[in-house]
Protein backbone atom coordinates (compact mmCIF):
# COMPACT_ATOMS: atom_id res chain seq x y z
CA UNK A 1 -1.11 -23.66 5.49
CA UNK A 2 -0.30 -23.86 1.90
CA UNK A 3 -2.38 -21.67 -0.35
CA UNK A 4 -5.26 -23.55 -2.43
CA UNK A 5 -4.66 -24.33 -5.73
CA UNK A 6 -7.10 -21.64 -7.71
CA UNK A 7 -4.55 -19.18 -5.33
CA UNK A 8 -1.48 -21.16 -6.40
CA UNK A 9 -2.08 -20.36 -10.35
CA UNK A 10 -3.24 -16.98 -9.54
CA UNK A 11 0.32 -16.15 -8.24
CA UNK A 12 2.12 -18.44 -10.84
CA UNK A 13 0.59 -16.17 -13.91
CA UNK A 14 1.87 -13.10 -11.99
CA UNK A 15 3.69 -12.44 -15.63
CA UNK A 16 0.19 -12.67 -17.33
CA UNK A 17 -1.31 -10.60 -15.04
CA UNK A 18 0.88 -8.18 -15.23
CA UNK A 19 0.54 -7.88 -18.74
CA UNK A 20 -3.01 -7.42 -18.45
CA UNK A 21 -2.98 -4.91 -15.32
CA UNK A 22 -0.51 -3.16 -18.15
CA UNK A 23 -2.71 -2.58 -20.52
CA UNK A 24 -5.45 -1.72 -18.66
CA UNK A 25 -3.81 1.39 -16.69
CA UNK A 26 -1.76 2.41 -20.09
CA UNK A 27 -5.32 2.54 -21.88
CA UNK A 28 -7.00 4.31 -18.55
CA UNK A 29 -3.94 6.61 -18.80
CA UNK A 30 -4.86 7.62 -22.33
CA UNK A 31 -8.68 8.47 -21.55
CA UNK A 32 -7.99 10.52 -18.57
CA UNK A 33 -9.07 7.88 -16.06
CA UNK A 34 -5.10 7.42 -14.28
CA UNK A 35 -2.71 10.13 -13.85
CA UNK A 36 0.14 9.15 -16.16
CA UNK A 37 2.92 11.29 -14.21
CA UNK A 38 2.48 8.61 -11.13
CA UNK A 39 1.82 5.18 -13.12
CA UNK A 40 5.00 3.82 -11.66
CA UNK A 41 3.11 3.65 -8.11
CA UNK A 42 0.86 0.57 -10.43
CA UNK A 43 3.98 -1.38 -10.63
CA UNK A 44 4.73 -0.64 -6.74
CA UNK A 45 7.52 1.96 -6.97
CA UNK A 46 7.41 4.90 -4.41
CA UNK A 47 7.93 8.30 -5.75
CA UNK A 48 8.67 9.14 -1.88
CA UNK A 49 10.86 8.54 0.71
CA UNK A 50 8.74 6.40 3.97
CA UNK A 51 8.55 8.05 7.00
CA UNK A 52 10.06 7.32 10.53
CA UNK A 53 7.98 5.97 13.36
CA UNK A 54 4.71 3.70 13.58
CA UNK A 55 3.24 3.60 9.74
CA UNK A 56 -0.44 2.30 9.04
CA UNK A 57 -1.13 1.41 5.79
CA UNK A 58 -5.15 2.14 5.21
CA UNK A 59 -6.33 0.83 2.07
CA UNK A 60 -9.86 2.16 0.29
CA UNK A 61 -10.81 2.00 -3.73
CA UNK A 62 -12.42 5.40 -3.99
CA UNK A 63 -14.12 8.64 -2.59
CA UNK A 64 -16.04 7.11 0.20
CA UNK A 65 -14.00 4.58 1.17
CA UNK A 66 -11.16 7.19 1.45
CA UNK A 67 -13.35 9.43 3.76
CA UNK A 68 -13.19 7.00 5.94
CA UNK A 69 -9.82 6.23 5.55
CA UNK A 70 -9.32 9.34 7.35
CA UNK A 71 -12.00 9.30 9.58
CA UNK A 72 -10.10 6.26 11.04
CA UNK A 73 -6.66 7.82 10.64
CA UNK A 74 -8.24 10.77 12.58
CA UNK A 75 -9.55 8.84 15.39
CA UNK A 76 -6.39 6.73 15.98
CA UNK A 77 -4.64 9.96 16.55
CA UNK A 78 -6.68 10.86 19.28
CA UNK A 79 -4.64 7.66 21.02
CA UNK A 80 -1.58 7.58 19.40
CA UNK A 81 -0.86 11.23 18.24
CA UNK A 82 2.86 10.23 16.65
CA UNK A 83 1.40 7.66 14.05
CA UNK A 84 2.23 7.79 10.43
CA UNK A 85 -0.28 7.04 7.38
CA UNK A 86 -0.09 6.11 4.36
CA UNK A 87 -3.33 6.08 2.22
CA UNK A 88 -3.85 3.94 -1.11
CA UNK A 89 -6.43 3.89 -3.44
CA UNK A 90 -7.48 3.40 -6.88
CA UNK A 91 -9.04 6.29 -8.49
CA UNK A 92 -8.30 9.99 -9.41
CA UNK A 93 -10.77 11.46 -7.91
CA UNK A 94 -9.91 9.51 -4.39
CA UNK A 95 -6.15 10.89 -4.84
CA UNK A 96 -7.26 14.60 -5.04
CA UNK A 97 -9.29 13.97 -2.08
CA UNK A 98 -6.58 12.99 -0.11
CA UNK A 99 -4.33 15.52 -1.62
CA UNK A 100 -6.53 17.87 -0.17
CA UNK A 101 -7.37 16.57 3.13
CA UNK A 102 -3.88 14.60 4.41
CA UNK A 103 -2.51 15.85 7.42
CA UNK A 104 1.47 16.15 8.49
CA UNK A 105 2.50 12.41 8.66
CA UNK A 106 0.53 11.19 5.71
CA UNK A 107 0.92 10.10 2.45
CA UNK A 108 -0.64 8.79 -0.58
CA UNK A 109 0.17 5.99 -3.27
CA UNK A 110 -1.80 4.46 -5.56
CA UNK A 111 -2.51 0.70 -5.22
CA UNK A 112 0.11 -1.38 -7.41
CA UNK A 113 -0.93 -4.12 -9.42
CA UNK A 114 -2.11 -7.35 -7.81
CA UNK A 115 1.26 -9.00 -8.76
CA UNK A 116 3.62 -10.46 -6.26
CA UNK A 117 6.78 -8.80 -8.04
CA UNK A 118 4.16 -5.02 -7.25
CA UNK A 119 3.02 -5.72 -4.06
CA UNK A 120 6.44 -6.83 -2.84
CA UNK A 121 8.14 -3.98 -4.29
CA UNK A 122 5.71 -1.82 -2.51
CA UNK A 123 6.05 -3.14 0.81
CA UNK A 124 9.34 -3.44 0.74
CA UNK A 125 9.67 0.27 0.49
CA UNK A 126 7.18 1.32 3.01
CA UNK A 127 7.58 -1.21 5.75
CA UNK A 128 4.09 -0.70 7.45
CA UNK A 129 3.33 -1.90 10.93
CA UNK A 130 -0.35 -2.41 10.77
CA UNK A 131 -2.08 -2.55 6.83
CA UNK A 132 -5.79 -2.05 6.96
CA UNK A 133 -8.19 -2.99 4.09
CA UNK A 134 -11.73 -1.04 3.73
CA UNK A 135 -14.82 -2.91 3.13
CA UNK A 136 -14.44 -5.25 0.41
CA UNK A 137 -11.03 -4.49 -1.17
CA UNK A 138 -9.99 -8.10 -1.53
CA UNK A 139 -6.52 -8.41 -3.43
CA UNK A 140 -5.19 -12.19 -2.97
CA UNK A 141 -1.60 -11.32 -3.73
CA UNK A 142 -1.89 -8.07 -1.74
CA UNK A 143 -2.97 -10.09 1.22
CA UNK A 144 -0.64 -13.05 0.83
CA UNK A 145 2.77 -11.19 0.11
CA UNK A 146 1.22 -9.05 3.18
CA UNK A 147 1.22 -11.73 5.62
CA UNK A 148 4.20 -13.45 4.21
CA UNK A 149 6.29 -10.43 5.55
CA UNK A 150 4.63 -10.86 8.95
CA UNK A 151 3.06 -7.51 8.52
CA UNK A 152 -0.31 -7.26 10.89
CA UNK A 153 -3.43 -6.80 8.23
CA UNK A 154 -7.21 -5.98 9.37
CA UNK A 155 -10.19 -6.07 7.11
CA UNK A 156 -12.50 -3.22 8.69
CA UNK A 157 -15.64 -2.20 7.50
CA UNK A 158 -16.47 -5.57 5.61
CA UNK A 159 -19.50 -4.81 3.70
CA UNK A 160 -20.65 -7.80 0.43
CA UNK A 161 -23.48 -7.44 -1.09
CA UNK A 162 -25.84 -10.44 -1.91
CA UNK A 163 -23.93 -11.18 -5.14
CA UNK A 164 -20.34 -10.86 -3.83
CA UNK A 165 -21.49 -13.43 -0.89
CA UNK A 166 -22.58 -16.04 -3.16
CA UNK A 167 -19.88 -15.54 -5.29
CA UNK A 168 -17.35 -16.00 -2.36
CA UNK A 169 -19.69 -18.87 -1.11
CA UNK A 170 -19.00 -20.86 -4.56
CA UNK A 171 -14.79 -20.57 -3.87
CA UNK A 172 -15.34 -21.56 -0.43
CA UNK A 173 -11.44 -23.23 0.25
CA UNK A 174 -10.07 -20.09 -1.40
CA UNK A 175 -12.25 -17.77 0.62
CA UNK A 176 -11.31 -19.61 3.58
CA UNK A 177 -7.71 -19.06 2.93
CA UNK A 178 -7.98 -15.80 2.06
CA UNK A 179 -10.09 -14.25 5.47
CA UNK A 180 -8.09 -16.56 8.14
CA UNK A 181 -5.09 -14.24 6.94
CA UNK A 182 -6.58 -11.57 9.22
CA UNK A 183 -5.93 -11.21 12.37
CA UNK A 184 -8.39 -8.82 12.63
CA UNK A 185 -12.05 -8.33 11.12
CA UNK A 186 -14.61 -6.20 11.85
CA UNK A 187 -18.43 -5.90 9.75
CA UNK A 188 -20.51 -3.36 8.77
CA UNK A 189 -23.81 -5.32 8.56
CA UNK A 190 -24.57 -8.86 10.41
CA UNK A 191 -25.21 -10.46 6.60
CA UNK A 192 -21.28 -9.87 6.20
CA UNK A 193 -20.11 -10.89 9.44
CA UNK A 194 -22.11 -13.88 9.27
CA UNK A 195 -20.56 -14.98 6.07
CA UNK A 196 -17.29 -14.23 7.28
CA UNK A 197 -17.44 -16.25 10.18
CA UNK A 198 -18.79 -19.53 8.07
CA UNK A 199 -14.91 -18.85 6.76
CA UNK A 200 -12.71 -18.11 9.52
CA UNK A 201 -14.41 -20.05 12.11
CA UNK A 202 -14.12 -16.80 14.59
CA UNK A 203 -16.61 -14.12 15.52
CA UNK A 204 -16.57 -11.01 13.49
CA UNK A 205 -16.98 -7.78 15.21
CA UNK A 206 -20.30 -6.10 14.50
CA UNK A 207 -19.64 -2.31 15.32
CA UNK A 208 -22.18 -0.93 11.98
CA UNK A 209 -20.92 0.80 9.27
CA UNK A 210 -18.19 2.88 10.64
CA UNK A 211 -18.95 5.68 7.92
CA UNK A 212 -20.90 7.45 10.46
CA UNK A 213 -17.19 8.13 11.50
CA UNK A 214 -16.82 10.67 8.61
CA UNK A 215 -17.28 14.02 9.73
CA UNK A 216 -18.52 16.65 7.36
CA UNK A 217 -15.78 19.51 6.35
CA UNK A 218 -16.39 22.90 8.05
CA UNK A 219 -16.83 25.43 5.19
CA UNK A 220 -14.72 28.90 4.41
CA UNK A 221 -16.66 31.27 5.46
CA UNK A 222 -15.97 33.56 2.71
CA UNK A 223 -16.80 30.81 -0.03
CA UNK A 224 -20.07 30.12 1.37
CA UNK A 225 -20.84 33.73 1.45
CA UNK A 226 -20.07 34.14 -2.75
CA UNK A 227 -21.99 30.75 -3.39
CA UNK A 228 -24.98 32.30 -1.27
CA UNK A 229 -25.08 35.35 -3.03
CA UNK A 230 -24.81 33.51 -6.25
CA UNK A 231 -28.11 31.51 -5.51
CA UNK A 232 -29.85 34.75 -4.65
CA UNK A 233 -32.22 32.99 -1.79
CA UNK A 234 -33.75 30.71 -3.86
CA UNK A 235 -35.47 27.64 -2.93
CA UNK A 236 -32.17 25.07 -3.41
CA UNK A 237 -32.39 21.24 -3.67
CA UNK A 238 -29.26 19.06 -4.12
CA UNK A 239 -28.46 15.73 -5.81
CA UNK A 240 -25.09 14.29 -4.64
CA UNK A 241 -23.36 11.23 -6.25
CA UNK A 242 -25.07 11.15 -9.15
CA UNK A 243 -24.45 8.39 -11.72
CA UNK A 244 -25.29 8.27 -15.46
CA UNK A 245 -28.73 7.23 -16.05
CA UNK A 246 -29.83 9.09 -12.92
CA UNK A 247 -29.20 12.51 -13.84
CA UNK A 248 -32.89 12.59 -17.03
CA UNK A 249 -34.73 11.41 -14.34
CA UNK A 250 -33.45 14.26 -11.82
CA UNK A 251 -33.70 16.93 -14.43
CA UNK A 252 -37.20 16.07 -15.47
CA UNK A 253 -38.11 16.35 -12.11
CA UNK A 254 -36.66 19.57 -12.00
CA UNK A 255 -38.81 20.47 -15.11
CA UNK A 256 -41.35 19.57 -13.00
CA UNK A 257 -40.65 22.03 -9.79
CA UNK A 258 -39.58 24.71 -11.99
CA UNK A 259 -43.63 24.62 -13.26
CA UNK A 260 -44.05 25.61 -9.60
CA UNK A 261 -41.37 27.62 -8.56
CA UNK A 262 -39.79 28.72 -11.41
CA UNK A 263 -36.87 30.31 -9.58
CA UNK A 264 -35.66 26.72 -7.94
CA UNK A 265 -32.06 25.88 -8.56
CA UNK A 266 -30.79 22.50 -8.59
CA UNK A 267 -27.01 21.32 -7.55
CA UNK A 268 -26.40 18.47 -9.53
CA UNK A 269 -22.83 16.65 -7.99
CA UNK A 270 -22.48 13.72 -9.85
CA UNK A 271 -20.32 10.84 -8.58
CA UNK A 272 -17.58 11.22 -11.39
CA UNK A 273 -16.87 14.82 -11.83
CA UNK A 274 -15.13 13.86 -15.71
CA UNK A 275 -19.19 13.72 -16.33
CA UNK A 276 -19.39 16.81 -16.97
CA UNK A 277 -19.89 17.31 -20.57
CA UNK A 278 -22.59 14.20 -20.81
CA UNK A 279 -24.54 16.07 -17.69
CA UNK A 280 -24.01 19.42 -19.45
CA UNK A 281 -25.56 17.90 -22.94
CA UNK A 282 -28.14 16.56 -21.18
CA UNK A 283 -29.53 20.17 -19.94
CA UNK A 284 -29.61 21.55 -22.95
CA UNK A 285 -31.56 18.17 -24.32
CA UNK A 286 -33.90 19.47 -21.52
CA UNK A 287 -33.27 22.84 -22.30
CA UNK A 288 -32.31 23.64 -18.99
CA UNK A 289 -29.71 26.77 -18.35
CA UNK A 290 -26.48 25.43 -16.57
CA UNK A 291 -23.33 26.50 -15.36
CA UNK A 292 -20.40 23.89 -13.82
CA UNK A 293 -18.14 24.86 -10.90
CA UNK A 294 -15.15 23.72 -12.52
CA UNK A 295 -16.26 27.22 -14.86
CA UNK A 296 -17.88 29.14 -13.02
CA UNK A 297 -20.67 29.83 -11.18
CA UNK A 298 -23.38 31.89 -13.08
CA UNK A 299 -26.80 33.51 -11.33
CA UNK A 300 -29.90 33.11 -13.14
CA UNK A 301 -28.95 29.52 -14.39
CA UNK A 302 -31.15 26.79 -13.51
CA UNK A 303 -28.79 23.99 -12.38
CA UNK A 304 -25.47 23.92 -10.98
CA UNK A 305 -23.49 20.97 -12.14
CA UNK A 306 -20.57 20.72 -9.18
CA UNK A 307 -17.96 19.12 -11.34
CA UNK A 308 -15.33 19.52 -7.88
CA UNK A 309 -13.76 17.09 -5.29
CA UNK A 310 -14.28 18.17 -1.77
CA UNK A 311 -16.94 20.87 -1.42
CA UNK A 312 -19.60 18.62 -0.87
CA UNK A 313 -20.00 21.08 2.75
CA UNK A 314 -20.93 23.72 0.74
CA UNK A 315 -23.86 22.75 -1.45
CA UNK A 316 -25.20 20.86 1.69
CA UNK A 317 -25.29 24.30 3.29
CA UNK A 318 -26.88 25.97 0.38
CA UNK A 319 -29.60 22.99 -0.17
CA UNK A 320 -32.67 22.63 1.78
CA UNK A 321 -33.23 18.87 0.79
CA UNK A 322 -30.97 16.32 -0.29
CA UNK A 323 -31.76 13.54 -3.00
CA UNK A 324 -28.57 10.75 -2.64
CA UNK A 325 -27.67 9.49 -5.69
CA UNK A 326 -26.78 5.77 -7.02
CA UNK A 327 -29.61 4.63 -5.75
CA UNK A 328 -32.12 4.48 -8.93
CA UNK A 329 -32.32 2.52 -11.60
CA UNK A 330 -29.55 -0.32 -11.12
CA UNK A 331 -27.97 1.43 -8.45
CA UNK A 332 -26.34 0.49 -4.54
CA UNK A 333 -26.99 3.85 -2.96
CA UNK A 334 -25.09 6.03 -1.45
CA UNK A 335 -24.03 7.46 2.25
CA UNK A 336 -27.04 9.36 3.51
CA UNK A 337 -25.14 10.18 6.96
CA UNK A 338 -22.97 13.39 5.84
CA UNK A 339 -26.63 14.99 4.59
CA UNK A 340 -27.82 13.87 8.17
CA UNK A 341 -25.55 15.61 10.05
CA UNK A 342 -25.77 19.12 7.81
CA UNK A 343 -29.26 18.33 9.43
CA UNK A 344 -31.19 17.92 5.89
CA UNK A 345 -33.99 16.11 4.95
CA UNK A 346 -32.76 12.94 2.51
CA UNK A 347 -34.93 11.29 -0.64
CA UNK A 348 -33.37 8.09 -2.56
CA UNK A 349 -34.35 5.62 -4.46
CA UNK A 350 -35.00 2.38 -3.16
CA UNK A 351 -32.15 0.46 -4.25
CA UNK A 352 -29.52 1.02 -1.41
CA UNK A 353 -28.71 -2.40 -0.48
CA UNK A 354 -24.95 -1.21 -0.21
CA UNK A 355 -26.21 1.18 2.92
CA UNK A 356 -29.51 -0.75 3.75
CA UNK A 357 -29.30 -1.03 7.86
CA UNK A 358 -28.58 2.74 7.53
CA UNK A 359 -31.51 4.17 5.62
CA UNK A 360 -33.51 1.38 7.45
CA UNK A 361 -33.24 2.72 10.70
CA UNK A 362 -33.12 6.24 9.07
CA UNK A 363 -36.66 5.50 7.76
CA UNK A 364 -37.88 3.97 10.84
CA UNK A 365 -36.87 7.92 12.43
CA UNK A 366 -38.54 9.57 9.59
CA UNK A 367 -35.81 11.12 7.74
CA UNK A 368 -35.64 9.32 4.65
CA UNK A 369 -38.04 8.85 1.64
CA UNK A 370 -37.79 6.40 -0.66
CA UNK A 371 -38.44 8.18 -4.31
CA UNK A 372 -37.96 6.35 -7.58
CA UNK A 373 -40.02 8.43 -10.10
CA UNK A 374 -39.65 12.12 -11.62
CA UNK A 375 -43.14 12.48 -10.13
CA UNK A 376 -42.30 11.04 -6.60
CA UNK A 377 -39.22 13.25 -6.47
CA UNK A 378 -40.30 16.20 -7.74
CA UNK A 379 -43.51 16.05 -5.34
CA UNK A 380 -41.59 15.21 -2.34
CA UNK A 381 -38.89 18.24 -2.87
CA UNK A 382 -42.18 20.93 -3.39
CA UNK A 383 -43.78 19.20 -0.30
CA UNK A 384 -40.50 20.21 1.62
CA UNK A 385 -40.43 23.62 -0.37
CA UNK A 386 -43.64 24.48 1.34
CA UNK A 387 -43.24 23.22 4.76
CA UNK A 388 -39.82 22.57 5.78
CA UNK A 389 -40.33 22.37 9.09
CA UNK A 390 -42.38 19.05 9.19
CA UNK A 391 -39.09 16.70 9.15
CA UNK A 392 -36.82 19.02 11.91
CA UNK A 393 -37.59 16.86 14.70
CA UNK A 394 -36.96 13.44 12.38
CA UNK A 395 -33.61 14.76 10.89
CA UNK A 396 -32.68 16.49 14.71
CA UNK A 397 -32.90 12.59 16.03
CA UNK A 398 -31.46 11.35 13.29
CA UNK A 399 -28.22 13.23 13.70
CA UNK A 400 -28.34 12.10 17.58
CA UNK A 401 -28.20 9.06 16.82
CA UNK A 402 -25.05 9.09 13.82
CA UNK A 403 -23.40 10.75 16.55
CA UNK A 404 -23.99 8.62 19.79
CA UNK A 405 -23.57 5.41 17.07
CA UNK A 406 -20.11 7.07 16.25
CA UNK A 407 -18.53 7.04 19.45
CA UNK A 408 -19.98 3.14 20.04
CA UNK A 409 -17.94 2.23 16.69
CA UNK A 410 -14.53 3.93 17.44
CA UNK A 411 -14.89 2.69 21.04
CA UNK A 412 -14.98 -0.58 19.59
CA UNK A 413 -12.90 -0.26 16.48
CA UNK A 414 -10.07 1.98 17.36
CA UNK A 415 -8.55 -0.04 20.71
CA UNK A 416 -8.13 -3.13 18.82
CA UNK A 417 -6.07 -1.88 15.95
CA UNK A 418 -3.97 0.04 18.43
CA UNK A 419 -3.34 -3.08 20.01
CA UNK A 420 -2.50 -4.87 16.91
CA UNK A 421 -0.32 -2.19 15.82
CA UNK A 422 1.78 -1.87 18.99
CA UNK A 423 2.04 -5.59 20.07
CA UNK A 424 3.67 -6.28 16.40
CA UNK A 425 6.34 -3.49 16.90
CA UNK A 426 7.43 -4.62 19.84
C-alpha cells in the first residue's frame, strides 16, 4: 500500500527538513539544550560499533519514557537473558539517565532526524531485530524506512491525549497508514486503544500504563545516611517534576508551613534540572534560604533545589509527603506510582489527564489529593505533618495494587514482543 499523499511530500522535502532539523539542534547546541560532542547521532551516524546477537531497538523522548525503556528491557531479560538494547531518545537529561542506569549489552543514541537519508543511515548501522516505540513517539519517516527494511516495529504504551486524538482524527488516511505499519500495539488507557483501532481495524491490547513497570532505584546506603544528617530530622516534604510556573505557587506554600513549623525543609526537583538558576532567583524573590545539589548540600537552608538526574530514591526516602509536579496550572501530570511504592502519601493538582486512570483509581484507594492552591497544599502537607499515620493503610493498598497490576502488564506485554522478536530472526 502506497503511502498517502500528505506522507508522500513529507518524504520528498527530506532536503527541507533537514535543513530545518539543522538549525534547530545547531541552535539547541548553542544554549546547552544538545550535547554538541554527539550531534552526528541527529544525522544518524553511530559513534559505536553494534553489537552481536538479538538487538531491540526501544525508543522513548525523555526521562519517563526512558524509565520505562528499561523497565521493559529489564523484564525481557528475565526471558531472554542474551538480548541486546539499544536505547534512543531525545533529550540530555534522558541520555545521562541511561548513562547511568544501562546494563552490559546496552547502548544509547540519540534519535536522528526524521529524514529518510538519517533514519536509513541509522538503521543501516544497527540492524535491529525488533524496534519498539514508547507512547506517542510518532516519526513517519522513522516508521516507514523502518518497515521498508522489514524490521519488526511495536508501538507500546500508546498514550494521546484529547488534543493529539482529534488531531490524528482530522488526517485520518495518513493516520491509517501510519498505525497499520505495526505489527504490534499495545494502550495505556481504553481512550487510546479505541482510537487506534478506528485506524487499524484490529484490537489494541489494553494492559494499563505499563509505567507501573518502573521500579524505584535502591539507594547507597552511605548517601542516604549524609543526606539524613544534613536534614537534621526535620519534618521533609518533596515536590518532584516541577515545571516553571509551578515552583511560586510551591514556595508560597512553603511560606505558609514554615509559619507553622518553621524548621520544615522542602526538596524542590524540578523536571529540567538546567532550571536551576530561575528556581534559585525565585527563593530569594521569596526570600527563602536555598542550597542546590549540583553545589552542595547546606543544613539550616530552607529548600533544597535537587538540580540531579537519578536520585529521585533518595529525596523520596527523606520526604514524608510527596506533591507530583506538572500537574498545575496548564500542566499533564506526572507519574505518581514511584512515590507509591516508596509508600508516601501523593498531592497534585488536578490536571493529570496524561496519567488520569492512574490517579483515578489511586483516589478511589485514598492515596491521592487533588491540591491546586498555595492554601490547599500547604494545608494538606501540615495535616500530614501532624498525623501521618491516617493515609498508611491507603498508600499500603495502593502499592499492592502497582505491584499485582505490574505482573498482569508484563504477563501480557513481554510474551508478545518475544515472539515478534524471535519469529523475525528466524
Amino acid at each position: 500500500m502506497r503511502p498517502p499523499a500528505l506522507l508522500q511530500i513529507y518524504q520528498t522535502l527530506g532536503w527541507v527538513l533537514g535543513s530545518v532539523y539543522d538549525f534547530i539542534y545547531r541552535y539547541r547546541a548553542r544554549i546547552g539544550k544538545e550535547d554538541n560532542s554527539r550531534i552526528s547521532e541527529r544525522y544518524g551516524h553511530a559513534q559505536i560499533p553494534c553489537p552481536e546477537g538479538l538487538l531491540i531497538w526501544i525508543h522513548g523522548a525523555s526521562v519517563g519514557e526512558c524509565l520505562l525503556a528499561l523497565a521493559l528491557a529489564d523484564e525481557m531479560l528475565k526471558v531472554q537473558p542474551d538480548l541486546q538494547f539499544l536505547f534512543t531518545s531525545q533529550t540530555m537529561t534522558s541520555a545521562e539517565l541511561l548513562a547511568n542506569n544501562m546494563q552490559s549489552g546496552q547502548n544509547h543514541q540519540y534519535l536522528p532526524m526524521d529524514t529518510a537519508k538519517a533514519m536509513g543511515r541509522f538503521l543501516d548501522h544497527w540492524q535491529p531485530d525488533l524496534g519498539v516505540l514508547l507512547e506517542s513517539e510518532i516519526w513517519p519517516n522513522l516508521i516507514m524506512e523502518t518497515r521498508q527494511k522489514k524490521t519488526p516495529l511495536a508501538l507500546v504504551n500508546a498514550r494521546m491525549n484529547v488534543k493529539s486524538r482529534e488531531s490524528w482524527g482530522k488526517r485520518h488516511n495518513t493516520a491509517k497508514y501510519l498505525f497499520s505499519q505495526f505489527n504490534l500495539i499495545t494502550a495505556a488507557d481504553d481512550e487510546t486503544a479505541i482510537m487506534l483501532e478506528s485506524f487499524t481495524g484490529e484490537p489494541v491490547s489494553r494492559p494499563g500504563n505499563l509505567k507501573a513497570l518502573i521500579k524505584p532505584k535502591t539507594p547507597d546506603n552511605n548517601e542516604l545516611a549524609k543526606l539524613s544528617k544534613f536534614a537534621e530530622n526535620r519534618p521533609v516534604w518533596l515536590a518532584a517534576s516541577t515545571h516553571s510556573g509551578e515552583e511560586n505557587i510551591l514556595l508560597q506554600a512553603h511560606k505558609k508551613i514554615l509559619q507553622e513549623q518553621p524548621d520544615t525543609l522542602l526538596i524542590l526537583v524540578p523536571r529540567h534540572p538546567e532550571r536551576r538558576q530561575e528556581i534559585g532567583d525565585l527563593c530569594q524573590q521569596n526570600n527563602i534560604s536555598y542550597c542546590l545539589r549540583s553545589d552542595h548540600i547546606t543544613t539550616g537552608r530552607t529548600v533544597w533545589v535537587a538540580d540531579t538526574i537519578g536520585e529521585m530514591q533518595y529525596w523520596l526516602e527523606l520526604a514524608q509527603i510527596v506533591f507530583i509536579g506538572g500537574s498545575l496550572t496548564n500542566g499533564k501530570g506526572h507519574n505518581p506510582i514511584e512515590a507509591i511504592i516508596a509508600n508516601k502519601p501523593v498531592l497534585s493538582g488536578s490536571n493529570v489527564m496524561s496519567f488520569a486512570e492512574t490517579y483515578e483509581k489511586l483516589n478511589q484507594l485514598g492515596a491521592v489529593k487533588f491540591t491546586d492552591t498555595q492554601q490547599q497544599i500547604s494545608a494538606a502537607i501540615q495535616q500530614h505533618f501532624s498525623n501521618p499515620s491516617i493515609t498508611e493503610p491507603a498508600v499500603t493498598k495502593a502499592g499492592e495494587w502497582i505491584t499485582d497490576a505490574a505482573r498482569k502488564m508484563s504477563q501480557q506485554v513481554v510474551p508478545p514482543l518475544l515472539d515478534l522478536l524471535n519469529r523475525s530472526a528466524k
